[in-house]
PDB file of N, CA and C in Angstrom:
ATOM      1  N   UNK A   1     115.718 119.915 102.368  1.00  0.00           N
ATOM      2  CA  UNK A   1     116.734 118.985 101.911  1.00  0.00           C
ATOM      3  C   UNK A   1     116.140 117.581 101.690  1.00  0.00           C
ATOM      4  N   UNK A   2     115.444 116.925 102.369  1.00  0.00           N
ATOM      5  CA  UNK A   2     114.852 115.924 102.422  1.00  0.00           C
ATOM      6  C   UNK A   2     113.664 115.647 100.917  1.00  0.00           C
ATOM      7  N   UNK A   3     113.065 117.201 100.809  1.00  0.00           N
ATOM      8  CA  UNK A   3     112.175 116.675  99.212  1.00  0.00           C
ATOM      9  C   UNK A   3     113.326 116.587  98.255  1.00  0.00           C
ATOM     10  N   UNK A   4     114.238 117.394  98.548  1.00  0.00           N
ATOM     11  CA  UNK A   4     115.840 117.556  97.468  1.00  0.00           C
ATOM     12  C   UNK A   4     116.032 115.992  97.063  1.00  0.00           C
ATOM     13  N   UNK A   5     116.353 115.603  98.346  1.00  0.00           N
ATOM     14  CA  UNK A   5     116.662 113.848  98.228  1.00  0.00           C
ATOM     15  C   UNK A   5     115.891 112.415  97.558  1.00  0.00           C
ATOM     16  N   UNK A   6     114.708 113.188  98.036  1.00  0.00           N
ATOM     17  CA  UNK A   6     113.500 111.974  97.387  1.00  0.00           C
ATOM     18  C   UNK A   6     113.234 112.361  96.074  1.00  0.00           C
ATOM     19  N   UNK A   7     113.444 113.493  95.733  1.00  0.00           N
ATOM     20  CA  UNK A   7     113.088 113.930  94.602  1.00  0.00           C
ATOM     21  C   UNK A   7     113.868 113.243  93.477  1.00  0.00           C
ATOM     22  N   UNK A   8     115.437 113.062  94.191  1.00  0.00           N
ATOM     23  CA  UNK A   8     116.537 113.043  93.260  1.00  0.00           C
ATOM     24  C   UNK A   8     116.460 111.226  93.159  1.00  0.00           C
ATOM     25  N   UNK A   9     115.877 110.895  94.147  1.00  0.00           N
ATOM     26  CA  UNK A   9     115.934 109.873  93.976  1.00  0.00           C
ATOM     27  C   UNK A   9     114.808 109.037  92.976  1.00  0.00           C
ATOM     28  N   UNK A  10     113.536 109.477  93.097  1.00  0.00           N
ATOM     29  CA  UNK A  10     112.096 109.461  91.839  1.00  0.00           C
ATOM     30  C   UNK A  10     113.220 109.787  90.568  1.00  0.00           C
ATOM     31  N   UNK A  11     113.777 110.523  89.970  1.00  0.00           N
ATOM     32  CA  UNK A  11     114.072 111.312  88.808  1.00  0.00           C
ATOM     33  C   UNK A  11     115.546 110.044  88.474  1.00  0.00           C
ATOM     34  N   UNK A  12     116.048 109.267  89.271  1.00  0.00           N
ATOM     35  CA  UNK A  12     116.978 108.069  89.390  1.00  0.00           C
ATOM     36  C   UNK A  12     116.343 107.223  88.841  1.00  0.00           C
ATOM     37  N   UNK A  13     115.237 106.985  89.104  1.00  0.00           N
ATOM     38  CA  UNK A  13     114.435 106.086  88.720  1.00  0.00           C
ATOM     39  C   UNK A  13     113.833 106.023  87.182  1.00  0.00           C
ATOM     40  N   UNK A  14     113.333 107.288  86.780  1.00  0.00           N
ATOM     41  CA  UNK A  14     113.247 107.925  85.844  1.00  0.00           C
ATOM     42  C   UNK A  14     113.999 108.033  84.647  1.00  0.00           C
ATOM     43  N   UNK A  15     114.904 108.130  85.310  1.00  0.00           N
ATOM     44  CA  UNK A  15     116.676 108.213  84.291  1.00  0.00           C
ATOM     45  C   UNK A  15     116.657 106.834  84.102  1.00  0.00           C
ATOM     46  N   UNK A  16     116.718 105.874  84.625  1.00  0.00           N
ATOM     47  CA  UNK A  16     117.240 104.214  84.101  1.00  0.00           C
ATOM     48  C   UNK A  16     115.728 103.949  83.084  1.00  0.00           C
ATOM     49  N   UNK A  17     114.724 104.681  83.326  1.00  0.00           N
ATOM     50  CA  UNK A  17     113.578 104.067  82.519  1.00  0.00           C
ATOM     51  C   UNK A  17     114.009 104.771  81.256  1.00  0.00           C
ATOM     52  N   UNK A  18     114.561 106.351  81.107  1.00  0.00           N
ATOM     53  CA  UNK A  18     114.902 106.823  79.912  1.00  0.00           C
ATOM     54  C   UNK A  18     116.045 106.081  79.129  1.00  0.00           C
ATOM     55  N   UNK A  19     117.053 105.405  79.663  1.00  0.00           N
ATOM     56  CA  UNK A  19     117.941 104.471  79.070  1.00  0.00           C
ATOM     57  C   UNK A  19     117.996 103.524  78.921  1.00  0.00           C
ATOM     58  N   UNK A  20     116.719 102.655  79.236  1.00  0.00           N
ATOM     59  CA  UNK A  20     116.247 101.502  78.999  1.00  0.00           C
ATOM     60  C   UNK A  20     115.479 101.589  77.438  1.00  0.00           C
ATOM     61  N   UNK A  21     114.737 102.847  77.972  1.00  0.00           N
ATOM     62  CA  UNK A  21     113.677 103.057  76.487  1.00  0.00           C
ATOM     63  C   UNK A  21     114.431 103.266  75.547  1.00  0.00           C
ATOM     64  N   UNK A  22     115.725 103.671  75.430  1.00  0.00           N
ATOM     65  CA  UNK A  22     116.895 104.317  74.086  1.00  0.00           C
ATOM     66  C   UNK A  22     117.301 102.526  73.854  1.00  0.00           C
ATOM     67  N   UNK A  23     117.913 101.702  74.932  1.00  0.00           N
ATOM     68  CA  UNK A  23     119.015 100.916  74.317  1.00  0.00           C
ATOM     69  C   UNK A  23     117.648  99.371  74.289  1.00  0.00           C
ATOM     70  N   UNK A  24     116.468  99.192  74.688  1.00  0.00           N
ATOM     71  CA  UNK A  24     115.795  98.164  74.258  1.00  0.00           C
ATOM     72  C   UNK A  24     114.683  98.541  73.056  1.00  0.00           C
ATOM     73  N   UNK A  25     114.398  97.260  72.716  1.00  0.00           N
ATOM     74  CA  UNK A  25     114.147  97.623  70.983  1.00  0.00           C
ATOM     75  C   UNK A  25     112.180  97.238  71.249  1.00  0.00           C
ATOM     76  N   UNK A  26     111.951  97.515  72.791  1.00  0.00           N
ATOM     77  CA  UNK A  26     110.567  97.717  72.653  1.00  0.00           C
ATOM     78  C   UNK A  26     109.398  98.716  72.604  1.00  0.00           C
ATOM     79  N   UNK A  27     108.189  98.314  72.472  1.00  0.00           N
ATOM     80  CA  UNK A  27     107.668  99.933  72.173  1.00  0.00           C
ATOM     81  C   UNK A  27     106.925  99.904  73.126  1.00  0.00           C
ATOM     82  N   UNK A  28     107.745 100.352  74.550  1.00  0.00           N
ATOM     83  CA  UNK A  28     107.012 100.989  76.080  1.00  0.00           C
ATOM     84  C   UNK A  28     107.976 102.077  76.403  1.00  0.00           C
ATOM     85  N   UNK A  29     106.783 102.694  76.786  1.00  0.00           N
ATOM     86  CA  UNK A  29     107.284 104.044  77.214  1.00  0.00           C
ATOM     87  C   UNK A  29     108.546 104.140  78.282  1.00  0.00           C
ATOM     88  N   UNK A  30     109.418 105.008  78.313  1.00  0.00           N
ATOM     89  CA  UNK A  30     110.505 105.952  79.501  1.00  0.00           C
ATOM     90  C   UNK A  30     109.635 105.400  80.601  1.00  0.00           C
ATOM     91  N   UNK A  31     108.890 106.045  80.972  1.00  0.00           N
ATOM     92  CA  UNK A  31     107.827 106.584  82.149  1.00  0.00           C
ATOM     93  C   UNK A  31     107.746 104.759  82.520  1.00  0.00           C
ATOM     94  N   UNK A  32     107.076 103.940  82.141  1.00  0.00           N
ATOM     95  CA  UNK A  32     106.951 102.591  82.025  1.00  0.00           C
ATOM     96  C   UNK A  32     107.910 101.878  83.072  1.00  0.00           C
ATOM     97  N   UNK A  33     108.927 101.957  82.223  1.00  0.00           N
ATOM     98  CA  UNK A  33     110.401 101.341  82.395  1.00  0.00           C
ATOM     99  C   UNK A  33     110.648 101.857  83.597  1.00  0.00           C
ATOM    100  N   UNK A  34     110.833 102.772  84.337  1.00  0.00           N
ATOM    101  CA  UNK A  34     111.161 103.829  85.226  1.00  0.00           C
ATOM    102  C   UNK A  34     110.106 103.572  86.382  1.00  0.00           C
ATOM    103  N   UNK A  35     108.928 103.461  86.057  1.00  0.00           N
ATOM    104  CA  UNK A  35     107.487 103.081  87.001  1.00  0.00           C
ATOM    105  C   UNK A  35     107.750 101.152  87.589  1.00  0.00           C
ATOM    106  N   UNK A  36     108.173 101.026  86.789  1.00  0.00           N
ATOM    107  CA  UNK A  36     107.994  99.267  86.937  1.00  0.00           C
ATOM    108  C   UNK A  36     109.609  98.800  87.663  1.00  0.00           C
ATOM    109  N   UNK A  37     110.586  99.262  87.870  1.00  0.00           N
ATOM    110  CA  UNK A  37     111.494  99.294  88.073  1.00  0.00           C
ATOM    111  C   UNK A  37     111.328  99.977  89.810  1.00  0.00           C
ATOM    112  N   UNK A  38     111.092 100.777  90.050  1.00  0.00           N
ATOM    113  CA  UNK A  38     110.738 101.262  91.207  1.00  0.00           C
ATOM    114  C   UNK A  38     109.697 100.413  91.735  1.00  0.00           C
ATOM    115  N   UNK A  39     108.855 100.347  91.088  1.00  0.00           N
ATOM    116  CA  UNK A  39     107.828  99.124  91.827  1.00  0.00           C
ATOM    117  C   UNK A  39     108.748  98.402  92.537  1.00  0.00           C
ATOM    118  N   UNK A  40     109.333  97.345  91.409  1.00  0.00           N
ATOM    119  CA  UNK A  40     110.151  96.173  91.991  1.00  0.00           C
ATOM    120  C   UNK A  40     111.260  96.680  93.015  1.00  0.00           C
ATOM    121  N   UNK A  41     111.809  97.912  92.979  1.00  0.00           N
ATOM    122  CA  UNK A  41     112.711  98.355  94.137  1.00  0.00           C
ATOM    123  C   UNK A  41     112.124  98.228  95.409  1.00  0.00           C
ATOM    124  N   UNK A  42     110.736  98.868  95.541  1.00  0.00           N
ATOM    125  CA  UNK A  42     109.454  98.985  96.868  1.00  0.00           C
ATOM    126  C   UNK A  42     109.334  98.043  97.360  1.00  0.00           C
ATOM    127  N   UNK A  43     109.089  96.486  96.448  1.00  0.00           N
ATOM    128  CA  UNK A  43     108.554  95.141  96.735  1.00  0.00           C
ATOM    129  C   UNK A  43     109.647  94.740  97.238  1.00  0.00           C
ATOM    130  N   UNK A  44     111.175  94.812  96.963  1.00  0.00           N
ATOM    131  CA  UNK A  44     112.003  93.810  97.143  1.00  0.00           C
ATOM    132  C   UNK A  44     112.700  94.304  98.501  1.00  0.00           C
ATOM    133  N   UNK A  45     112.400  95.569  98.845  1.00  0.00           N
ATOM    134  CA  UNK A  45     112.561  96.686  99.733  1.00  0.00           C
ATOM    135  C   UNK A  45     114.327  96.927  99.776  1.00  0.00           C
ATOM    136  N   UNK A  46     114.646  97.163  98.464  1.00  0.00           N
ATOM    137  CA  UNK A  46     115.828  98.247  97.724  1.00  0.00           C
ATOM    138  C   UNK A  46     115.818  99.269  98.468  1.00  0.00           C
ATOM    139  N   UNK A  47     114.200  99.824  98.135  1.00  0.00           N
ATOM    140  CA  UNK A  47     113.543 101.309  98.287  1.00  0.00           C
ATOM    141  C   UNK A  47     112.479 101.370  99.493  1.00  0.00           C
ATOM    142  N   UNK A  48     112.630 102.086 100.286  1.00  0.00           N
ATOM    143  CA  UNK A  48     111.601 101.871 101.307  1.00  0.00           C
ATOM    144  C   UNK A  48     110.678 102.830 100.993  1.00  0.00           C
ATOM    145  N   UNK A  49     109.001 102.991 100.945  1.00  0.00           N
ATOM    146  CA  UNK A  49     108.417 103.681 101.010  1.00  0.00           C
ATOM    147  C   UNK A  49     108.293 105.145 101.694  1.00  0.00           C
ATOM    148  N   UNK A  50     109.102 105.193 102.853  1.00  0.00           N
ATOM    149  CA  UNK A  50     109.651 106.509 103.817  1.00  0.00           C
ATOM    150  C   UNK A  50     110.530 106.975 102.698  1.00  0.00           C
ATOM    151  N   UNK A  51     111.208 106.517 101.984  1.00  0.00           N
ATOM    152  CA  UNK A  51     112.441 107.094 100.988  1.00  0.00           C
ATOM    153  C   UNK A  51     111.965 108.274 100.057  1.00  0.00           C
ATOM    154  N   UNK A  52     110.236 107.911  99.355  1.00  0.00           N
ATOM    155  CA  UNK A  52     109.980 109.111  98.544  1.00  0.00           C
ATOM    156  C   UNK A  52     108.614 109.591  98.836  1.00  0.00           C
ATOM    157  N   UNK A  53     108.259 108.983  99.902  1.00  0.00           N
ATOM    158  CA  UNK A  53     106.721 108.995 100.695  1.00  0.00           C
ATOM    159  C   UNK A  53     106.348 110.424 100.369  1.00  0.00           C
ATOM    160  N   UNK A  54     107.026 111.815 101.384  1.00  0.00           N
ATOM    161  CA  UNK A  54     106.349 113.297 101.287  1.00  0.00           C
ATOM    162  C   UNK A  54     106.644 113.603  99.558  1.00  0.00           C
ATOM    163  N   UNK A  55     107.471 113.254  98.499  1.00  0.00           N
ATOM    164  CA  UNK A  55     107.395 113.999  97.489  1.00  0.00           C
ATOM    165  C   UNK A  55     106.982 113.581  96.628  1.00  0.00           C
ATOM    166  N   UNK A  56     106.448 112.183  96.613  1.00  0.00           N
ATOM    167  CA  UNK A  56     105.500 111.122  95.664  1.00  0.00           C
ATOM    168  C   UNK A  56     103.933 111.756  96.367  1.00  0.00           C
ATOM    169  N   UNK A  57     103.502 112.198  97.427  1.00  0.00           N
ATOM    170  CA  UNK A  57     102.290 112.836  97.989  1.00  0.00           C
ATOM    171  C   UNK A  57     102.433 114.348  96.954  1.00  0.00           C
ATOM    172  N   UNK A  58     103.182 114.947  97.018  1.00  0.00           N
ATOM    173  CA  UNK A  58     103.446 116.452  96.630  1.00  0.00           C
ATOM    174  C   UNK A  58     102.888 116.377  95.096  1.00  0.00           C
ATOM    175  N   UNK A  59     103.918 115.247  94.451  1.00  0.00           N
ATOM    176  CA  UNK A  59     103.761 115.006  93.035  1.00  0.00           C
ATOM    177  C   UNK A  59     102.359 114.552  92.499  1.00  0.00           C
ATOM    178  N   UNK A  60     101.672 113.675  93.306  1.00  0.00           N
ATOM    179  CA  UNK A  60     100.347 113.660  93.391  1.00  0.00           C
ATOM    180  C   UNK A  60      99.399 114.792  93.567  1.00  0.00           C
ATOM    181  N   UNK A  61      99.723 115.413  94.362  1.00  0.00           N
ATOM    182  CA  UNK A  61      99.050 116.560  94.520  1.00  0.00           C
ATOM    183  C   UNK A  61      98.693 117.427  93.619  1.00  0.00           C
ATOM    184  N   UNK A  62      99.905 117.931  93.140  1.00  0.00           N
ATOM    185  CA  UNK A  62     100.125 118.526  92.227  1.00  0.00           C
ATOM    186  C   UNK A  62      99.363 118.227  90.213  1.00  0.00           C
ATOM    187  N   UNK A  63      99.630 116.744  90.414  1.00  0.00           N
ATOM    188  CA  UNK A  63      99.139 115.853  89.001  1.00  0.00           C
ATOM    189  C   UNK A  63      98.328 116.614  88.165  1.00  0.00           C
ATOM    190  N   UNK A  64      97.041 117.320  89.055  1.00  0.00           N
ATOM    191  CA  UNK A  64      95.913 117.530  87.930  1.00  0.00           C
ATOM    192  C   UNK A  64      96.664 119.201  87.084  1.00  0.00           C
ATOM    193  N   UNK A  65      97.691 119.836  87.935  1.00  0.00           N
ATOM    194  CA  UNK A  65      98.126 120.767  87.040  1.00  0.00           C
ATOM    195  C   UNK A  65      98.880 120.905  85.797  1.00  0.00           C
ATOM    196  N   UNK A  66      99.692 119.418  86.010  1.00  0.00           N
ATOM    197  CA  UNK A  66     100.172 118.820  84.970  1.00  0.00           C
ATOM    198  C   UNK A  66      99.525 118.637  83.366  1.00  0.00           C
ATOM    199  N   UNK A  67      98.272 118.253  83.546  1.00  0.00           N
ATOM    200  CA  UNK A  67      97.393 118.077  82.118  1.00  0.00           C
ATOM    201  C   UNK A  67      96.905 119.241  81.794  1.00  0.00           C
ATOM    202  N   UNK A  68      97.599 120.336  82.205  1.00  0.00           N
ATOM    203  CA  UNK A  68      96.864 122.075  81.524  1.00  0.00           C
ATOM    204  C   UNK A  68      97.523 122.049  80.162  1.00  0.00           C
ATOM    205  N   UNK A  69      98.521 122.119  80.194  1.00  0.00           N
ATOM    206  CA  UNK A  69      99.971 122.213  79.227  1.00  0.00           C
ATOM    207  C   UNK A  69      98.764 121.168  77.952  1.00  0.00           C
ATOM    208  N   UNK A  70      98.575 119.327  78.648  1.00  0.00           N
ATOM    209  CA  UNK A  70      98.238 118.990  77.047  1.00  0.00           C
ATOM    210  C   UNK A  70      97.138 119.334  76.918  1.00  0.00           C
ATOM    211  N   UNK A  71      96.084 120.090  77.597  1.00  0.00           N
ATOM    212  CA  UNK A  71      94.811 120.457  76.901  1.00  0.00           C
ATOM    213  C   UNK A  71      94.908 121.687  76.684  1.00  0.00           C
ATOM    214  N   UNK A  72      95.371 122.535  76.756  1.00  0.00           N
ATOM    215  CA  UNK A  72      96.037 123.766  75.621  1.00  0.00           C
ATOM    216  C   UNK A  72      96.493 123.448  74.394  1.00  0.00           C
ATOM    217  N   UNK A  73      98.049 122.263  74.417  1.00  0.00           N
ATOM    218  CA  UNK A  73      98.009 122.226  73.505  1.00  0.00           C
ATOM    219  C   UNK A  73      97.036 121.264  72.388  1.00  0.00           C
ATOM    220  N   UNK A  74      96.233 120.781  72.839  1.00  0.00           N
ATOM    221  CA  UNK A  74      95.097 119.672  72.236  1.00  0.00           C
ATOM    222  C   UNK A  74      94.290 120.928  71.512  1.00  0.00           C
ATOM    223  N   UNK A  75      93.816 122.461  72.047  1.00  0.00           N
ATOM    224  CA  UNK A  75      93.215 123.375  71.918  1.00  0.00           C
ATOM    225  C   UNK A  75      93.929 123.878  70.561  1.00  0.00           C
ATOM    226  N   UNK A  76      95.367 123.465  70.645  1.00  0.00           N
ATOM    227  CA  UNK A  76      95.781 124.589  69.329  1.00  0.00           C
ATOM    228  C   UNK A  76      95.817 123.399  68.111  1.00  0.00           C
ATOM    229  N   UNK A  77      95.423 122.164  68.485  1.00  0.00           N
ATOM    230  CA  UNK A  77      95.138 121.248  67.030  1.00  0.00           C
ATOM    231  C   UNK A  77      93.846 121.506  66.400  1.00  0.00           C
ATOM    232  N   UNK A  78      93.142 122.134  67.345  1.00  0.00           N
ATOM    233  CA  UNK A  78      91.107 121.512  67.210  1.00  0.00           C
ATOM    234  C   UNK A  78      91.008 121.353  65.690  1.00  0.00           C
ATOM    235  N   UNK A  79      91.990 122.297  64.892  1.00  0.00           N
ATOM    236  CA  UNK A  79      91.236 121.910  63.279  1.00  0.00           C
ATOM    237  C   UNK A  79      91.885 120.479  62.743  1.00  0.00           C
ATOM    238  N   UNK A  80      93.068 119.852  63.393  1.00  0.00           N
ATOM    239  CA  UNK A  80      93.000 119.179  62.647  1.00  0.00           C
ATOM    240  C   UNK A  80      92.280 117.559  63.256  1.00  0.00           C
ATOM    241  N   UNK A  81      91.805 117.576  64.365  1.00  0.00           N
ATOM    242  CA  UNK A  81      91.073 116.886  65.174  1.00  0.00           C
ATOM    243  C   UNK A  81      89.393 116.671  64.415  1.00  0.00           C
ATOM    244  N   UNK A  82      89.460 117.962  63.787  1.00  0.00           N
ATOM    245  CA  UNK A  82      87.716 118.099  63.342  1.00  0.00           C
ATOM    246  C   UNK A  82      87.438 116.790  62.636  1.00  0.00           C
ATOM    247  N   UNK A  83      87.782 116.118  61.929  1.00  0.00           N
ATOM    248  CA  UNK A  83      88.313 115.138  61.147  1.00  0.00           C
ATOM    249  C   UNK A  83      87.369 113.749  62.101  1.00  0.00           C
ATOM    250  N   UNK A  84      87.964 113.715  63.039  1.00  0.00           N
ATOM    251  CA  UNK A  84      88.086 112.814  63.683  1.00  0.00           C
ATOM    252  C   UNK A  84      87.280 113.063  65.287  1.00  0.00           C
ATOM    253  N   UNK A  85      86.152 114.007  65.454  1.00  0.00           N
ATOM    254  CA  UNK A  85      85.695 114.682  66.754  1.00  0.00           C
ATOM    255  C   UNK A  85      84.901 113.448  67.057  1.00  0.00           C
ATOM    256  N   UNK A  86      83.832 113.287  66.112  1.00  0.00           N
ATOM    257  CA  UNK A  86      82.817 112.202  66.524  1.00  0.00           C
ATOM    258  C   UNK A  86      83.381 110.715  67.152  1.00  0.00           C
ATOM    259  N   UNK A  87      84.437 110.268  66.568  1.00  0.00           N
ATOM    260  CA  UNK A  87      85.077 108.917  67.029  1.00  0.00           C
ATOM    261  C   UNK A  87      85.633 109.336  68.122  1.00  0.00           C
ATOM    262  N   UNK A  88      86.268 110.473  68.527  1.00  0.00           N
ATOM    263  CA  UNK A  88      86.957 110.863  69.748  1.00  0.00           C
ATOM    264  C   UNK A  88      85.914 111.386  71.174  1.00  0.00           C
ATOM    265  N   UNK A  89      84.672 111.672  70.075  1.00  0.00           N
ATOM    266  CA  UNK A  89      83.970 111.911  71.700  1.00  0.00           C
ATOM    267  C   UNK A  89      83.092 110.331  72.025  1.00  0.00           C
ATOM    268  N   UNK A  90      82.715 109.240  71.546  1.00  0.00           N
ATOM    269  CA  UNK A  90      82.358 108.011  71.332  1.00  0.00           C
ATOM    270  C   UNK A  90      83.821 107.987  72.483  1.00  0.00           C
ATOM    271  N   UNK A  91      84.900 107.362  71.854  1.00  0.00           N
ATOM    272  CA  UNK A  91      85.731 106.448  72.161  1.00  0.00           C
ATOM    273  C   UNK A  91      86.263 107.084  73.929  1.00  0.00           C
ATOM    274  N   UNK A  92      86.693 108.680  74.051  1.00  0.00           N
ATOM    275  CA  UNK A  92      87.047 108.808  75.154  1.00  0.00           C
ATOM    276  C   UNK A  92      86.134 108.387  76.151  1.00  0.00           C
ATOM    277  N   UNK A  93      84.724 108.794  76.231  1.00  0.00           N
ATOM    278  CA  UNK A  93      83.757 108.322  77.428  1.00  0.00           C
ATOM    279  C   UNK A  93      83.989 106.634  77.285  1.00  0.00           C
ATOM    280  N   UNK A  94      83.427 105.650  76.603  1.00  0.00           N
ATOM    281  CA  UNK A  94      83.907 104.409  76.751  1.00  0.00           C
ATOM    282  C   UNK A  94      84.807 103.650  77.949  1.00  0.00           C
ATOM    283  N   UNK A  95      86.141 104.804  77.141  1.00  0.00           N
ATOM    284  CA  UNK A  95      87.474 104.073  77.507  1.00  0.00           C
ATOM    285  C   UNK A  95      87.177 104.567  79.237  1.00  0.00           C
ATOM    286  N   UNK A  96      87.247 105.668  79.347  1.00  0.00           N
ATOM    287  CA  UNK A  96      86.933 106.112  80.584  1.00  0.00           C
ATOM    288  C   UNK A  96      86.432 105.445  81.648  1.00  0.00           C
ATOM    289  N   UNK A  97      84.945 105.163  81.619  1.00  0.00           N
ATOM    290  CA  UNK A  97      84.279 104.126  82.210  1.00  0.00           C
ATOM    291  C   UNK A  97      84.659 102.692  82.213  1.00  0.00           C
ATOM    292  N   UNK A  98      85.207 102.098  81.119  1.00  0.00           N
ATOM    293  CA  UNK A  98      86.023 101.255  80.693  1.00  0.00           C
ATOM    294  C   UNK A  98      86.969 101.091  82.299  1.00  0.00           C
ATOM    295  N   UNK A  99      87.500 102.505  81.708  1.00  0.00           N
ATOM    296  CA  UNK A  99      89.312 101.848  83.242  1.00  0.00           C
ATOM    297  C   UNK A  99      88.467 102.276  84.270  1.00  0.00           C
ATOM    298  N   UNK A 100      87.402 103.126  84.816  1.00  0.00           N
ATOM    299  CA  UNK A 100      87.103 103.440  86.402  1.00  0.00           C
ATOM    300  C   UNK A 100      86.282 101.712  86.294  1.00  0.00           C
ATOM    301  N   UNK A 101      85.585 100.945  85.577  1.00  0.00           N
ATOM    302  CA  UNK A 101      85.102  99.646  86.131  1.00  0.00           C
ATOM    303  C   UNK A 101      86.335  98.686  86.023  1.00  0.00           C
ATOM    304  N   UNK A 102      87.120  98.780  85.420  1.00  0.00           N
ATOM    305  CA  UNK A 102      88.394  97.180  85.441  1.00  0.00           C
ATOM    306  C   UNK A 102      89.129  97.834  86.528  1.00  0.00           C
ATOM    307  N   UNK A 103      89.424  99.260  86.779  1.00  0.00           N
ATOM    308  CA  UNK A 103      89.800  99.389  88.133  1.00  0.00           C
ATOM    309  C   UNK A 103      89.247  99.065  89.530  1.00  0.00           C
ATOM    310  N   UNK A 104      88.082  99.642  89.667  1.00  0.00           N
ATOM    311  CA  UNK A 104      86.977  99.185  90.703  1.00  0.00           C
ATOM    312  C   UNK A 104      87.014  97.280  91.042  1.00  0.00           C
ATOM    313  N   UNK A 105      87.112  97.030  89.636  1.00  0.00           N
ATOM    314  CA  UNK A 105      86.782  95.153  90.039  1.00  0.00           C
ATOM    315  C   UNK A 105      88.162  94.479  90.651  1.00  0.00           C
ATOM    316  N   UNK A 106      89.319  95.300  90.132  1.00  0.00           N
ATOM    317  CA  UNK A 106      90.578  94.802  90.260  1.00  0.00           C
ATOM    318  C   UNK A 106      90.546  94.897  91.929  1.00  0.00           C
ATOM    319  N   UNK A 107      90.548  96.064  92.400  1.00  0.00           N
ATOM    320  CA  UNK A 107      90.519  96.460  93.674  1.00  0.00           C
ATOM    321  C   UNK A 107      89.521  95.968  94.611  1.00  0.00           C
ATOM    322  N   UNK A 108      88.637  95.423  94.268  1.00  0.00           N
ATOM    323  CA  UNK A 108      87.842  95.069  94.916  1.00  0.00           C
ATOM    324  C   UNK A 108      87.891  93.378  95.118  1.00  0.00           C
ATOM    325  N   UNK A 109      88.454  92.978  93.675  1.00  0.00           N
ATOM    326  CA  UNK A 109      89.232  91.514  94.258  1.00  0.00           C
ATOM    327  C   UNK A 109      90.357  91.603  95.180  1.00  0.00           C
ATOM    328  N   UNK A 110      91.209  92.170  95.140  1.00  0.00           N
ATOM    329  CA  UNK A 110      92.376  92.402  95.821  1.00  0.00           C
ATOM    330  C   UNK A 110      91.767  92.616  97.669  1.00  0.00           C
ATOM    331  N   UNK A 111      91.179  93.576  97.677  1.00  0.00           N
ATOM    332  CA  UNK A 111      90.143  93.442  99.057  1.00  0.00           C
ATOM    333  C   UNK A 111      89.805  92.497  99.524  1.00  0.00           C
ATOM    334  N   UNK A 112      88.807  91.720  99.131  1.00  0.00           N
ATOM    335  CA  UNK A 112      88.384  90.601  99.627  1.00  0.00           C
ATOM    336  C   UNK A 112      89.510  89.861  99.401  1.00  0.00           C
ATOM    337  N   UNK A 113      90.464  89.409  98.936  1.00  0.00           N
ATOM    338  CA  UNK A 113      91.514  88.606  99.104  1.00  0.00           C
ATOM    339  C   UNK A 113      92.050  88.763 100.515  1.00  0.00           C
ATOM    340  N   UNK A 114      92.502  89.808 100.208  1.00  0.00           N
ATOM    341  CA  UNK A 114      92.882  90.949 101.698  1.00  0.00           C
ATOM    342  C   UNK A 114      92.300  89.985 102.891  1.00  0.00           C
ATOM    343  N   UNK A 115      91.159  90.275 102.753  1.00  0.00           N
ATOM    344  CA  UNK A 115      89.980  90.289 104.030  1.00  0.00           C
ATOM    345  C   UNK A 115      89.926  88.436 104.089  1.00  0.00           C
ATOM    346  N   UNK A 116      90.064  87.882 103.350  1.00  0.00           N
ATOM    347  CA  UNK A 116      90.071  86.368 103.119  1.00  0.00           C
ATOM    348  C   UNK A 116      91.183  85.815 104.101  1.00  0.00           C
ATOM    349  N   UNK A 117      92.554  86.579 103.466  1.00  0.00           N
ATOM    350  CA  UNK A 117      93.593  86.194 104.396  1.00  0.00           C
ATOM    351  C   UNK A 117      93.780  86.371 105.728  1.00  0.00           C
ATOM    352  N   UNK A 118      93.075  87.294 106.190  1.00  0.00           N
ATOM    353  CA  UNK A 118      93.187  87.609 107.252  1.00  0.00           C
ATOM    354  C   UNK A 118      91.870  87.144 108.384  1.00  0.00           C
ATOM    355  N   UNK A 119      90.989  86.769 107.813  1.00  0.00           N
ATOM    356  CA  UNK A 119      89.917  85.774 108.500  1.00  0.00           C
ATOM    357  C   UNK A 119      90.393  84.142 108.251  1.00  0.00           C
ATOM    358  N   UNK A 120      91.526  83.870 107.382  1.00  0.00           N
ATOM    359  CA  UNK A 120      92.452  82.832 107.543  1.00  0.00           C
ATOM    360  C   UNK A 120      93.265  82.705 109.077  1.00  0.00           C
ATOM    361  N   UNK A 121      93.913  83.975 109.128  1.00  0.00           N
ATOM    362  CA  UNK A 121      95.100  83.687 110.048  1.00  0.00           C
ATOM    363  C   UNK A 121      94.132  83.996 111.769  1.00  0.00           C
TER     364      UNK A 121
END
C-alpha cells in the first residue's frame, strides 16, 4: 500500500507537468514541468522526502530497463539514420563526456562549498 501511495503521488506530480505542458505556450517538456515542480515541493517541504523515498529508489532501479523500448525502436529506423551515422557517432560521444565533466565540476563545487560551510560553523 505504501509504494501504491508514493507512487500515486510521483504520477500527481507528473499530471500537473502534463497540464502545464498543454495550457503554457513553452517548448519544455511534461517530464520538465512535473520534475521542477516537485523539486520545489521537496525544498519548500510541501513534500517530504520519506513521502516517495522507497518508490523513487525502485524507479531508479529499474531506469536502465526503461531505454530497451527506445533502442529497439532506434533499431527499426537504422535506414533512415544512415544519412546521418557519421555526425551521430561524432556528436553522441562528445555530448556524453560533455555532461559526465559539467556534471563532475558542478558536484564537486557544490562539495567543497559543502565542506567550506561547515569548517565555517
Amino acid at each position: 500500500m505504501k509504494y501504491l501511495r508514493q507512487m500515486t503521488i510521483i504520477l500527481f506530480f507528473s499530471f500537473i507537468g502534463e497540464f502545464l505542458n498543454e495550457f503554457l505556450p513553452l517548448p519544455v517538456p511534461a517530464g520538465i514541468y512535473g520534475l521542477l515542480i516537485m523539486l520545489l515541493s521537496l525544498m519548500s517541504g510541501v513534500l517530504k522526502v520519506a513521502d516517495i523515498k522507497e518508490t523513487a529508489m525502485l524507479l531508479i532501479e529499474i531506469m536502465p530497463v526503461m531505454f530497451v523500448p527506445a533502442a529497439v525502436g532506434i533499431m527499426d529506423v537504422t535506414e533512415e539514420l544512415s544519412g546521418i551515422l557519421l555526425p551521430l557517432v561524432v556528436i553522441i560521444p562528445v555530448t556524453t563526456v560533455a555532461g559526465i565533466g559539467i556534471t563532475g565540476l558542478i558536484t564537486q563545487t557544490i562539495i567543497r562549498k559543502s565542506c567550506n560551510k561547515r569548517k565555517l560553523k
